[in-house]
PDB file of N, CA and C in Angstrom:
ATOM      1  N   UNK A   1    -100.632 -52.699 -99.817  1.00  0.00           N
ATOM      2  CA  UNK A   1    -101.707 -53.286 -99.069  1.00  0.00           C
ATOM      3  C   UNK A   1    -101.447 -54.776 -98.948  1.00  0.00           C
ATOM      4  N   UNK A   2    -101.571 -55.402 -97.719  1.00  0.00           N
ATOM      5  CA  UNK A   2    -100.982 -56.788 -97.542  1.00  0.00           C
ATOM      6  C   UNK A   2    -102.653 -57.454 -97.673  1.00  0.00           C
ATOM      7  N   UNK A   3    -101.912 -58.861 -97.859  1.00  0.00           N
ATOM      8  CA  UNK A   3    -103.306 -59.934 -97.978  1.00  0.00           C
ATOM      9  C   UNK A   3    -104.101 -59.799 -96.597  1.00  0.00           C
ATOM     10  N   UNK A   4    -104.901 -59.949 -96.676  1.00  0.00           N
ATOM     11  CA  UNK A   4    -105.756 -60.180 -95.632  1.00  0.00           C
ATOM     12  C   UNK A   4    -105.511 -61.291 -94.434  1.00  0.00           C
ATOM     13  N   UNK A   5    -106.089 -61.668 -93.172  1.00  0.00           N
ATOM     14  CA  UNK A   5    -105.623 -62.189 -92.330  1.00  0.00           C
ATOM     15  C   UNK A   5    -105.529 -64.122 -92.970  1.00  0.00           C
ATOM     16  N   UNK A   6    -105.076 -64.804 -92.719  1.00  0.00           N
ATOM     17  CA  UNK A   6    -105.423 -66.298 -93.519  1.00  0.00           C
ATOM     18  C   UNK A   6    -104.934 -66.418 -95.096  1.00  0.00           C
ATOM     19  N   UNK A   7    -104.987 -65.419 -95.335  1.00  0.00           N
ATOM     20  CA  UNK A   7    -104.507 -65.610 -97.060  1.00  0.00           C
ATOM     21  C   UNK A   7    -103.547 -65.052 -97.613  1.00  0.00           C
ATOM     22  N   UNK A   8    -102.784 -66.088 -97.759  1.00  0.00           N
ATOM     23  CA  UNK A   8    -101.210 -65.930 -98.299  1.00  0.00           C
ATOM     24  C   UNK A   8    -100.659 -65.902 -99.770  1.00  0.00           C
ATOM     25  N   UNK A   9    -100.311 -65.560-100.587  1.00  0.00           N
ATOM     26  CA  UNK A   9     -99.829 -65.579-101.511  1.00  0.00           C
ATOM     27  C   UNK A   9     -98.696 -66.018-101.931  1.00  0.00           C
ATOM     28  N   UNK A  10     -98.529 -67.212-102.771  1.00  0.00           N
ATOM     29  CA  UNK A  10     -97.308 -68.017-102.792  1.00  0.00           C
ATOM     30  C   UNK A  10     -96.219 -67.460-104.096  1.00  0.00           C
ATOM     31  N   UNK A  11     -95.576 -67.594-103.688  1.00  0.00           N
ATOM     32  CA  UNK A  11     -94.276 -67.153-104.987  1.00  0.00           C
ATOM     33  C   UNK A  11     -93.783 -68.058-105.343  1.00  0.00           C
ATOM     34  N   UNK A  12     -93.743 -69.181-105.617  1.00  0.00           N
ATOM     35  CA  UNK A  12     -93.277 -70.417-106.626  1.00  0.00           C
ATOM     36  C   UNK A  12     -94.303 -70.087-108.101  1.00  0.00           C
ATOM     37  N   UNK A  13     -93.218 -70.901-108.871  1.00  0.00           N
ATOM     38  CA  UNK A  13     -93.296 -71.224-110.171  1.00  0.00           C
ATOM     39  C   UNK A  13     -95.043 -71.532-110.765  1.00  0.00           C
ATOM     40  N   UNK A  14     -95.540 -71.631-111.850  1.00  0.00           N
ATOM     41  CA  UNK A  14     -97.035 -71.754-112.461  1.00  0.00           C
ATOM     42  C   UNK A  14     -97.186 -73.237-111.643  1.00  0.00           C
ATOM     43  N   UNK A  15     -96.864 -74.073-111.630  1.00  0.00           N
ATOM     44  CA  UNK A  15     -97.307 -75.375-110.980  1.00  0.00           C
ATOM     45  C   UNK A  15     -96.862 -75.614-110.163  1.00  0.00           C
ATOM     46  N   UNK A  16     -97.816 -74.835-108.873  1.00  0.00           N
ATOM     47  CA  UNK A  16     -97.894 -75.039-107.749  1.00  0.00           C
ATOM     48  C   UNK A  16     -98.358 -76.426-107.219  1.00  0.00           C
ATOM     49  N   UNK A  17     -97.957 -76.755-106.295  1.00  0.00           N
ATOM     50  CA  UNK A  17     -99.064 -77.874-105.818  1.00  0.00           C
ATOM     51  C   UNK A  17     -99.725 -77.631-104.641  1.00  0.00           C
ATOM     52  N   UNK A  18    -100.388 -78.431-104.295  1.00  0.00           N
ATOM     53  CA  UNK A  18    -101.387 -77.467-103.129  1.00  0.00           C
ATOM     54  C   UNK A  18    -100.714 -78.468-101.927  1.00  0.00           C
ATOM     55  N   UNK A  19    -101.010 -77.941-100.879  1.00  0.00           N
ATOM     56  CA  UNK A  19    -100.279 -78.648 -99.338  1.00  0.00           C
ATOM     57  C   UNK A  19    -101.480 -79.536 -99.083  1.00  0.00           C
ATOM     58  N   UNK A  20    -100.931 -81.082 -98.698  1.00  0.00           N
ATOM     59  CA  UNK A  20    -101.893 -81.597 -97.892  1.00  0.00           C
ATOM     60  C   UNK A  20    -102.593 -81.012 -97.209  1.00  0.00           C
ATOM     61  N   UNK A  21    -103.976 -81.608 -97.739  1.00  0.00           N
ATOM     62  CA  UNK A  21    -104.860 -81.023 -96.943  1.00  0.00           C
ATOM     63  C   UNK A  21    -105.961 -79.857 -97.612  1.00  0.00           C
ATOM     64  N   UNK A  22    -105.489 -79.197 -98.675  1.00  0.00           N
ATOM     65  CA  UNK A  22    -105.801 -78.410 -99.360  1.00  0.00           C
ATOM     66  C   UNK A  22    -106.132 -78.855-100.735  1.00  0.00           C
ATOM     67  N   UNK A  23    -107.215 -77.938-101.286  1.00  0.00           N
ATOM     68  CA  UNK A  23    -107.938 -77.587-102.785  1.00  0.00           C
ATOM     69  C   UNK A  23    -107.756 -76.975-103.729  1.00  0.00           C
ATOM     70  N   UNK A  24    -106.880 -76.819-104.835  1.00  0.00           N
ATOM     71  CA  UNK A  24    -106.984 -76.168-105.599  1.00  0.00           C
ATOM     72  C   UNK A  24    -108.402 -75.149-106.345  1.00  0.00           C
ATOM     73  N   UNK A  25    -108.308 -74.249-106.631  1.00  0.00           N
ATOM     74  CA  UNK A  25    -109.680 -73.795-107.550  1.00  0.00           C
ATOM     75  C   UNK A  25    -109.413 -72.310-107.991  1.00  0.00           C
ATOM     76  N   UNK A  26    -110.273 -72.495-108.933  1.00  0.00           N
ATOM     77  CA  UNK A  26    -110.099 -70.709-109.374  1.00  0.00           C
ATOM     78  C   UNK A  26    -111.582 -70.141-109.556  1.00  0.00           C
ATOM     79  N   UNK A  27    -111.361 -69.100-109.184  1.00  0.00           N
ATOM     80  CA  UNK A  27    -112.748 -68.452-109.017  1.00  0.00           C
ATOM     81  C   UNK A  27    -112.468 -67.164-110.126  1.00  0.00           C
ATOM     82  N   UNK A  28    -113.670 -66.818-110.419  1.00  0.00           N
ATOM     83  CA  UNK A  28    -113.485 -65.190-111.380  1.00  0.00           C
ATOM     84  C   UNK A  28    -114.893 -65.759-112.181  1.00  0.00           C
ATOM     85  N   UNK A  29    -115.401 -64.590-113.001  1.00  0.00           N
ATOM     86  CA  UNK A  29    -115.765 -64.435-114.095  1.00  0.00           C
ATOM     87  C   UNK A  29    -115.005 -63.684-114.931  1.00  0.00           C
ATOM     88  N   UNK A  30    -115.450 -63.816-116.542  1.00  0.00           N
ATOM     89  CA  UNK A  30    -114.538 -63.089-117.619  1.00  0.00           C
ATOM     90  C   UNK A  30    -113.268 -63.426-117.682  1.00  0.00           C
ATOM     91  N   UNK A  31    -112.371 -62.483-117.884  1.00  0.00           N
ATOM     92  CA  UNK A  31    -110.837 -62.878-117.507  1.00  0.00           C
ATOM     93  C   UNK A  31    -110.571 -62.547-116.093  1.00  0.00           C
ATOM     94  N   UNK A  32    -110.922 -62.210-115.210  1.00  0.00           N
ATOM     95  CA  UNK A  32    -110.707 -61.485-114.100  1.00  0.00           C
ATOM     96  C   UNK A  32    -110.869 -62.988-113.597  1.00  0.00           C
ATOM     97  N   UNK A  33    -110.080 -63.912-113.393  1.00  0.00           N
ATOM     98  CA  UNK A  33    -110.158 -65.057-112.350  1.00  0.00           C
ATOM     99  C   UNK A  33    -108.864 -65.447-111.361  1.00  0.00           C
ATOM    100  N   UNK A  34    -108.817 -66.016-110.404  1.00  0.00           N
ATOM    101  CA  UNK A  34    -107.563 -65.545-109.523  1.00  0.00           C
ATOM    102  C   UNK A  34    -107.309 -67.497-108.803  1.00  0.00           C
ATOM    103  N   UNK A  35    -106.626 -68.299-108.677  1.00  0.00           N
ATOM    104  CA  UNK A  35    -106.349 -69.416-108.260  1.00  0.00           C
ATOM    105  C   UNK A  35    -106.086 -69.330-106.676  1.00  0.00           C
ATOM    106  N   UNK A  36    -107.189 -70.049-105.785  1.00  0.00           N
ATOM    107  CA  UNK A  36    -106.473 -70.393-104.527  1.00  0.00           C
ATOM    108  C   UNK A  36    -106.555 -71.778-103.980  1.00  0.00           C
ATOM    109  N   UNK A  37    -105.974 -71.869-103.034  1.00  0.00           N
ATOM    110  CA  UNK A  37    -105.946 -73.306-102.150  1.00  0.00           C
ATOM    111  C   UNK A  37    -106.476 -73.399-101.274  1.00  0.00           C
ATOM    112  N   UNK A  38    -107.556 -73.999-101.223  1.00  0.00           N
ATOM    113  CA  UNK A  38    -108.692 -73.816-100.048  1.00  0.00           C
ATOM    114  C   UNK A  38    -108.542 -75.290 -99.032  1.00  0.00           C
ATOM    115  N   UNK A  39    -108.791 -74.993 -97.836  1.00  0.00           N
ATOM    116  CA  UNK A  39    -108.768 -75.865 -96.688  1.00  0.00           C
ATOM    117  C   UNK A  39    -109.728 -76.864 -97.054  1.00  0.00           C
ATOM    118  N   UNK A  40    -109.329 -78.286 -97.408  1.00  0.00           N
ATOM    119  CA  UNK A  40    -110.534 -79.289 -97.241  1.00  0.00           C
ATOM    120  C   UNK A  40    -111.905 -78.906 -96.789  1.00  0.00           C
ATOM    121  N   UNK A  41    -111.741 -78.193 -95.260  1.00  0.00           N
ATOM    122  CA  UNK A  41    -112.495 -78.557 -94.183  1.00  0.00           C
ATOM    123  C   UNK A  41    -113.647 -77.112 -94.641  1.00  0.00           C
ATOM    124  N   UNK A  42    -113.196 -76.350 -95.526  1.00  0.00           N
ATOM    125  CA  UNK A  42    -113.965 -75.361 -95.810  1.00  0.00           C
ATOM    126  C   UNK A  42    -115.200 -76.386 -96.741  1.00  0.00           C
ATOM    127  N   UNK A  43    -114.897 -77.195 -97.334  1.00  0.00           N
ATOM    128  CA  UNK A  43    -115.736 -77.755 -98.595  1.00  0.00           C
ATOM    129  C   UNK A  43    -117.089 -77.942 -97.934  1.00  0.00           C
ATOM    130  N   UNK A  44    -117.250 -78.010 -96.799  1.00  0.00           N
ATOM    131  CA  UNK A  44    -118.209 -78.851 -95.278  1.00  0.00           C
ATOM    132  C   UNK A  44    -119.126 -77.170 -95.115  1.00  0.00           C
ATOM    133  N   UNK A  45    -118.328 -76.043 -95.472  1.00  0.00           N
ATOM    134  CA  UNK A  45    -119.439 -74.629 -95.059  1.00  0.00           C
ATOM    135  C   UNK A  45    -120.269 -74.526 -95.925  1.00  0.00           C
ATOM    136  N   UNK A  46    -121.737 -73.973 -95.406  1.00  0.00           N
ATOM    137  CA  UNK A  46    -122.700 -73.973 -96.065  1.00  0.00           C
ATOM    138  C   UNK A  46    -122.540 -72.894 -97.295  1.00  0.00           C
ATOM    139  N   UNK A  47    -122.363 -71.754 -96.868  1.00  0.00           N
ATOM    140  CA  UNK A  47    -121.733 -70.877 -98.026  1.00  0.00           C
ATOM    141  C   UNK A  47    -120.945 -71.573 -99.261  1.00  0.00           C
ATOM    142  N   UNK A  48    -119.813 -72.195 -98.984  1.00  0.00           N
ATOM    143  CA  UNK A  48    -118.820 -72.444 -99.848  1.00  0.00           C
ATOM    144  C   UNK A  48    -119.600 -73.455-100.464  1.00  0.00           C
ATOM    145  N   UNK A  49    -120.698 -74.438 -99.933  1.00  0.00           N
ATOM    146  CA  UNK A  49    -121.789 -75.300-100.686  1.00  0.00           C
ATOM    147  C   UNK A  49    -122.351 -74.826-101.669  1.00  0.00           C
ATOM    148  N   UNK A  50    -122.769 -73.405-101.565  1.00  0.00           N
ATOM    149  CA  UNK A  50    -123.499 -72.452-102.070  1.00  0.00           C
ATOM    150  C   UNK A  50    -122.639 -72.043-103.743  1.00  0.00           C
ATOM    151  N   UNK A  51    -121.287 -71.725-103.347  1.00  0.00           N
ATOM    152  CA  UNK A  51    -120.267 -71.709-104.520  1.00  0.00           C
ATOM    153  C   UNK A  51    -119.931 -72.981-105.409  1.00  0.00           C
ATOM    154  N   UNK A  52    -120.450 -73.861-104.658  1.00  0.00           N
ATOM    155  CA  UNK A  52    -120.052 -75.389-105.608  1.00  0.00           C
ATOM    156  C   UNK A  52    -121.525 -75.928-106.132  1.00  0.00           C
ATOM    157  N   UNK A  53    -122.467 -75.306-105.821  1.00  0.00           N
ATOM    158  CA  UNK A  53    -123.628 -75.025-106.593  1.00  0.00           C
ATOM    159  C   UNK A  53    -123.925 -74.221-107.597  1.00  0.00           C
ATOM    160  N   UNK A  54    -122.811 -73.016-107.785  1.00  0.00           N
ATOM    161  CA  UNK A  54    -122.829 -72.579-108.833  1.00  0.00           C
ATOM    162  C   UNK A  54    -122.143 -72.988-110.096  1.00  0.00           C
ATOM    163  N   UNK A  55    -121.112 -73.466-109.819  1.00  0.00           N
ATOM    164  CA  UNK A  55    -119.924 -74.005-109.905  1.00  0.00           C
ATOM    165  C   UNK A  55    -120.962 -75.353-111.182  1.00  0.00           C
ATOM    166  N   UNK A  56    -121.382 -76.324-110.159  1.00  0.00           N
ATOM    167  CA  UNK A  56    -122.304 -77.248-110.845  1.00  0.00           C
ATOM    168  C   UNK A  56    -123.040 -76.691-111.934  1.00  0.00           C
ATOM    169  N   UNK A  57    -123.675 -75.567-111.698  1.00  0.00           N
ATOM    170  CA  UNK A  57    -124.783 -74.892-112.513  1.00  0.00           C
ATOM    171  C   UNK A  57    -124.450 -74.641-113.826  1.00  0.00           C
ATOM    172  N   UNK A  58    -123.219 -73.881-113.963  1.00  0.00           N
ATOM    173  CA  UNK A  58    -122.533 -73.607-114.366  1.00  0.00           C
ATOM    174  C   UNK A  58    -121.452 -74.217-115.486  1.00  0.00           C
ATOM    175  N   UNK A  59    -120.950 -74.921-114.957  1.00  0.00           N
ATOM    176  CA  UNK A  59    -119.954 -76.387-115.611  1.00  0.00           C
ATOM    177  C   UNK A  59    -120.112 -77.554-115.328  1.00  0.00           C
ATOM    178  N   UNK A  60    -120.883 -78.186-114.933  1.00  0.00           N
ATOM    179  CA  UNK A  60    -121.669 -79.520-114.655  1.00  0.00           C
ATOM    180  C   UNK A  60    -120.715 -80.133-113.888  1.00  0.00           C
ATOM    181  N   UNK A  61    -121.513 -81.380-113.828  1.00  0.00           N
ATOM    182  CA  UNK A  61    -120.663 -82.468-112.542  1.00  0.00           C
ATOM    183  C   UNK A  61    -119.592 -82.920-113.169  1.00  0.00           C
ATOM    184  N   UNK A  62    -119.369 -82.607-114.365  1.00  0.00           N
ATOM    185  CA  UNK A  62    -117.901 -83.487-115.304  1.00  0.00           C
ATOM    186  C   UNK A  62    -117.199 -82.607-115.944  1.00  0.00           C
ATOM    187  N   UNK A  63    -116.655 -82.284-114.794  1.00  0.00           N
ATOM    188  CA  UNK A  63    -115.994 -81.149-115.375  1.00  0.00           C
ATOM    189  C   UNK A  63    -114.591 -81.600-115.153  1.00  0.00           C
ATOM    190  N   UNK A  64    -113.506 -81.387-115.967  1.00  0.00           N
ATOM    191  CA  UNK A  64    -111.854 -81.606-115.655  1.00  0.00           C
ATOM    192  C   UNK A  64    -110.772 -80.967-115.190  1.00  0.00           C
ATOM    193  N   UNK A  65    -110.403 -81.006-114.499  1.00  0.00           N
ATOM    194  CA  UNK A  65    -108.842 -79.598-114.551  1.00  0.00           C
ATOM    195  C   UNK A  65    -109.407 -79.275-113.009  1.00  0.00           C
ATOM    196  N   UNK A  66    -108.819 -77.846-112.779  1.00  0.00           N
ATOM    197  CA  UNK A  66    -109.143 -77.563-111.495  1.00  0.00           C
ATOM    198  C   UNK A  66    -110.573 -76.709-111.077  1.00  0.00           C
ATOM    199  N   UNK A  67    -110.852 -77.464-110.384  1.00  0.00           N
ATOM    200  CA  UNK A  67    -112.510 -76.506-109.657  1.00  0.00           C
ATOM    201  C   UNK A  67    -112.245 -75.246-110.357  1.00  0.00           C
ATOM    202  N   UNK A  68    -113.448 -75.133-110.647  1.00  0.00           N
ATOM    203  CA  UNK A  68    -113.814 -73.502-111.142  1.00  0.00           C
ATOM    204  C   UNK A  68    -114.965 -72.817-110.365  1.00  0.00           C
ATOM    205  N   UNK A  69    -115.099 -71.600-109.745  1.00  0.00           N
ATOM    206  CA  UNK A  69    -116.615 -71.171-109.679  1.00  0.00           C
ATOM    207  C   UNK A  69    -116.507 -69.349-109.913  1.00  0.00           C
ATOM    208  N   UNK A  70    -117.861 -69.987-110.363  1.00  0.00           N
ATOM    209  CA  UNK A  70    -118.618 -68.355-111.401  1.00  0.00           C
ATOM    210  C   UNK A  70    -118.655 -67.350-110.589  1.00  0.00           C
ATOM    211  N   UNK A  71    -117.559 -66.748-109.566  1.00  0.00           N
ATOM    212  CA  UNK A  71    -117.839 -65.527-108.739  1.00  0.00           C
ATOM    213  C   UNK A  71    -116.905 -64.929-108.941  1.00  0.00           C
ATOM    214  N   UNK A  72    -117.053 -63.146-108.496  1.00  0.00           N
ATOM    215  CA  UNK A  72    -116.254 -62.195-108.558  1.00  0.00           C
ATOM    216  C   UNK A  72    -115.127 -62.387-107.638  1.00  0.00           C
ATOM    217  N   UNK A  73    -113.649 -62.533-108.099  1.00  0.00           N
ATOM    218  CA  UNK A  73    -112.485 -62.904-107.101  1.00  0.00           C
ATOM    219  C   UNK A  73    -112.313 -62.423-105.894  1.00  0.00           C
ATOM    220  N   UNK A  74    -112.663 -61.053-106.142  1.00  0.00           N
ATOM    221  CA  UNK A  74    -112.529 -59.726-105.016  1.00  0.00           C
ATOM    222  C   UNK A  74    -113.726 -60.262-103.998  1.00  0.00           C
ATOM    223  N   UNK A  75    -114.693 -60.498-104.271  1.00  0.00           N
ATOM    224  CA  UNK A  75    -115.542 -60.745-103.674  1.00  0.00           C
ATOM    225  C   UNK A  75    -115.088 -62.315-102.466  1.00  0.00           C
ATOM    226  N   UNK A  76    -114.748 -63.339-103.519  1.00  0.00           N
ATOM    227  CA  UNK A  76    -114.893 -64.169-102.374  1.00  0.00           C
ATOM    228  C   UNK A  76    -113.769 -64.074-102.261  1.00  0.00           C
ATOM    229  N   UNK A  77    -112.271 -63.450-102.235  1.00  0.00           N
ATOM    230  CA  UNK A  77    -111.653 -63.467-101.565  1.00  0.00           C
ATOM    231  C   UNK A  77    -112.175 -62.484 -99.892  1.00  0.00           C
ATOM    232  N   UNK A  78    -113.036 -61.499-100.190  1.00  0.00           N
ATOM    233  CA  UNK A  78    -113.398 -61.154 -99.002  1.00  0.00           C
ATOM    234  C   UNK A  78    -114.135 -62.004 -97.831  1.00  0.00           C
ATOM    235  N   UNK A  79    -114.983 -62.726 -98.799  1.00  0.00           N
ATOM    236  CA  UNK A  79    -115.545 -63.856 -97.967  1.00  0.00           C
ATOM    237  C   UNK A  79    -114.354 -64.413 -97.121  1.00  0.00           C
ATOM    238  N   UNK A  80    -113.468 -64.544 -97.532  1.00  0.00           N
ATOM    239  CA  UNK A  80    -112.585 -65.688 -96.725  1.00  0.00           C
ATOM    240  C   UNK A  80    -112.474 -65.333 -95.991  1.00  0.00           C
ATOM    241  N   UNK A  81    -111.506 -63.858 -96.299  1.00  0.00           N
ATOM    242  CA  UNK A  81    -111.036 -63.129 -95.247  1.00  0.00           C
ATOM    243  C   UNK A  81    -111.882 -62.888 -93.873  1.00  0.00           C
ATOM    244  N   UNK A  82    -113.085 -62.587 -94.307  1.00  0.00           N
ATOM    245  CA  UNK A  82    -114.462 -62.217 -93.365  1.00  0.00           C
ATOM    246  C   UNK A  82    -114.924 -63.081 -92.525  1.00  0.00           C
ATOM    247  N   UNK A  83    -115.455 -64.111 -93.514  1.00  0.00           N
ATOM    248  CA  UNK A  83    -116.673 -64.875 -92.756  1.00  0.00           C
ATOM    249  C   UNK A  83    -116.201 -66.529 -92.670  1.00  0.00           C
ATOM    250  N   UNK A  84    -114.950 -66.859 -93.527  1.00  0.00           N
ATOM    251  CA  UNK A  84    -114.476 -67.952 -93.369  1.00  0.00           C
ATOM    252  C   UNK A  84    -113.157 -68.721 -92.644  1.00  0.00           C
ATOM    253  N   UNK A  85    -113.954 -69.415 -91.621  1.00  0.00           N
ATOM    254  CA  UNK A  85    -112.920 -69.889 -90.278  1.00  0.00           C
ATOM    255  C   UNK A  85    -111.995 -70.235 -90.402  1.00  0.00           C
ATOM    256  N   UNK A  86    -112.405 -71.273 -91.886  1.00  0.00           N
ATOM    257  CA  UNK A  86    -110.806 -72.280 -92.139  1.00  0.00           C
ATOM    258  C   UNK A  86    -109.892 -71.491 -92.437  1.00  0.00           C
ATOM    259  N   UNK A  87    -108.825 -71.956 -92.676  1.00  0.00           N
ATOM    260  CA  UNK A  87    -107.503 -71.498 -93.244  1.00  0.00           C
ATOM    261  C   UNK A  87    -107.505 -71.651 -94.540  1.00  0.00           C
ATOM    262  N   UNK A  88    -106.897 -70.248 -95.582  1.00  0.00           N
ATOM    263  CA  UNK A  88    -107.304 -70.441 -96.569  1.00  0.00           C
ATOM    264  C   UNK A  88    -105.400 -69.693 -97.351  1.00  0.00           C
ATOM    265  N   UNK A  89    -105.291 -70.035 -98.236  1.00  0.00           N
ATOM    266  CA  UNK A  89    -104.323 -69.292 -99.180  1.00  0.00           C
ATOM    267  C   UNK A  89    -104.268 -69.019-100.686  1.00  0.00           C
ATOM    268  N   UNK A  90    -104.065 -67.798-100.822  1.00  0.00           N
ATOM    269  CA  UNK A  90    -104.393 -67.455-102.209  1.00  0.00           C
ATOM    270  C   UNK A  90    -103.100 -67.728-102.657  1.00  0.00           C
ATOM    271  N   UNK A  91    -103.211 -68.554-104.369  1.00  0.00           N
ATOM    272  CA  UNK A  91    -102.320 -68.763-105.117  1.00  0.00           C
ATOM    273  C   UNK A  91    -101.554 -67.685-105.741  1.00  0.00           C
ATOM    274  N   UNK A  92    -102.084 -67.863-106.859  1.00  0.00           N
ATOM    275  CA  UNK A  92    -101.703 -66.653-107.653  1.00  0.00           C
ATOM    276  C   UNK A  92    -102.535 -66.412-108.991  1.00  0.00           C
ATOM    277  N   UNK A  93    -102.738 -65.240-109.259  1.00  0.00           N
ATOM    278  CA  UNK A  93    -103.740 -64.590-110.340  1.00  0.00           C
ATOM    279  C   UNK A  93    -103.429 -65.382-111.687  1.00  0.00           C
ATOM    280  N   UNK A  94    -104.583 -65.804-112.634  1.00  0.00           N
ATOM    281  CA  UNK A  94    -104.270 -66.307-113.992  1.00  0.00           C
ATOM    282  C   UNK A  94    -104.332 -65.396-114.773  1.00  0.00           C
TER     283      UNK A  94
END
């Protein structure tokens, strides 16, 4: 089963860097969490506002390392695929 339309999966080494222009973050609860590189321009959708509100809720405004948010991977990777315009690429699973 291939990635979905927009989301790519990169095959380089654990330290990736993200392409101009792009966000690092990992999303999951439990151990089930998965790393992608999200389009700047996504940070601006009301939804994805919605995820960095949890995100806040969650791990506060001082938080270090790379974005984290408290959702099921499967899930917002569907979001992307679905309902989100920008261009998006999935890293790789932690």
């Amino acid at each position: 089963m291939g990635a979905p339309a927009g989301v790519r999966r990169l095959r380089s080494g654990p330290q990736v860097l993200a392409p101009r222009g792009y966000v690092p973050i990992s999303v999951g609860v439990n151990d089930e969490t998965r790393r992608f590189i999200v389009h700047t321009t996504a940070l601006g959708d009301a939804e994805f506002l919605q995820f960095l509100g949890r995100s806040a809720e969650e791990y506060g405004f001082c938080n270090q390392g790379i974005l984290r948010i408290p959702y099921e991977a499967n899930a917002f990777e569907e979001w992307m695929s679905k309902g989100a315009k920008q261009k998006s690429i999935r890293v790789r699973p932690t």
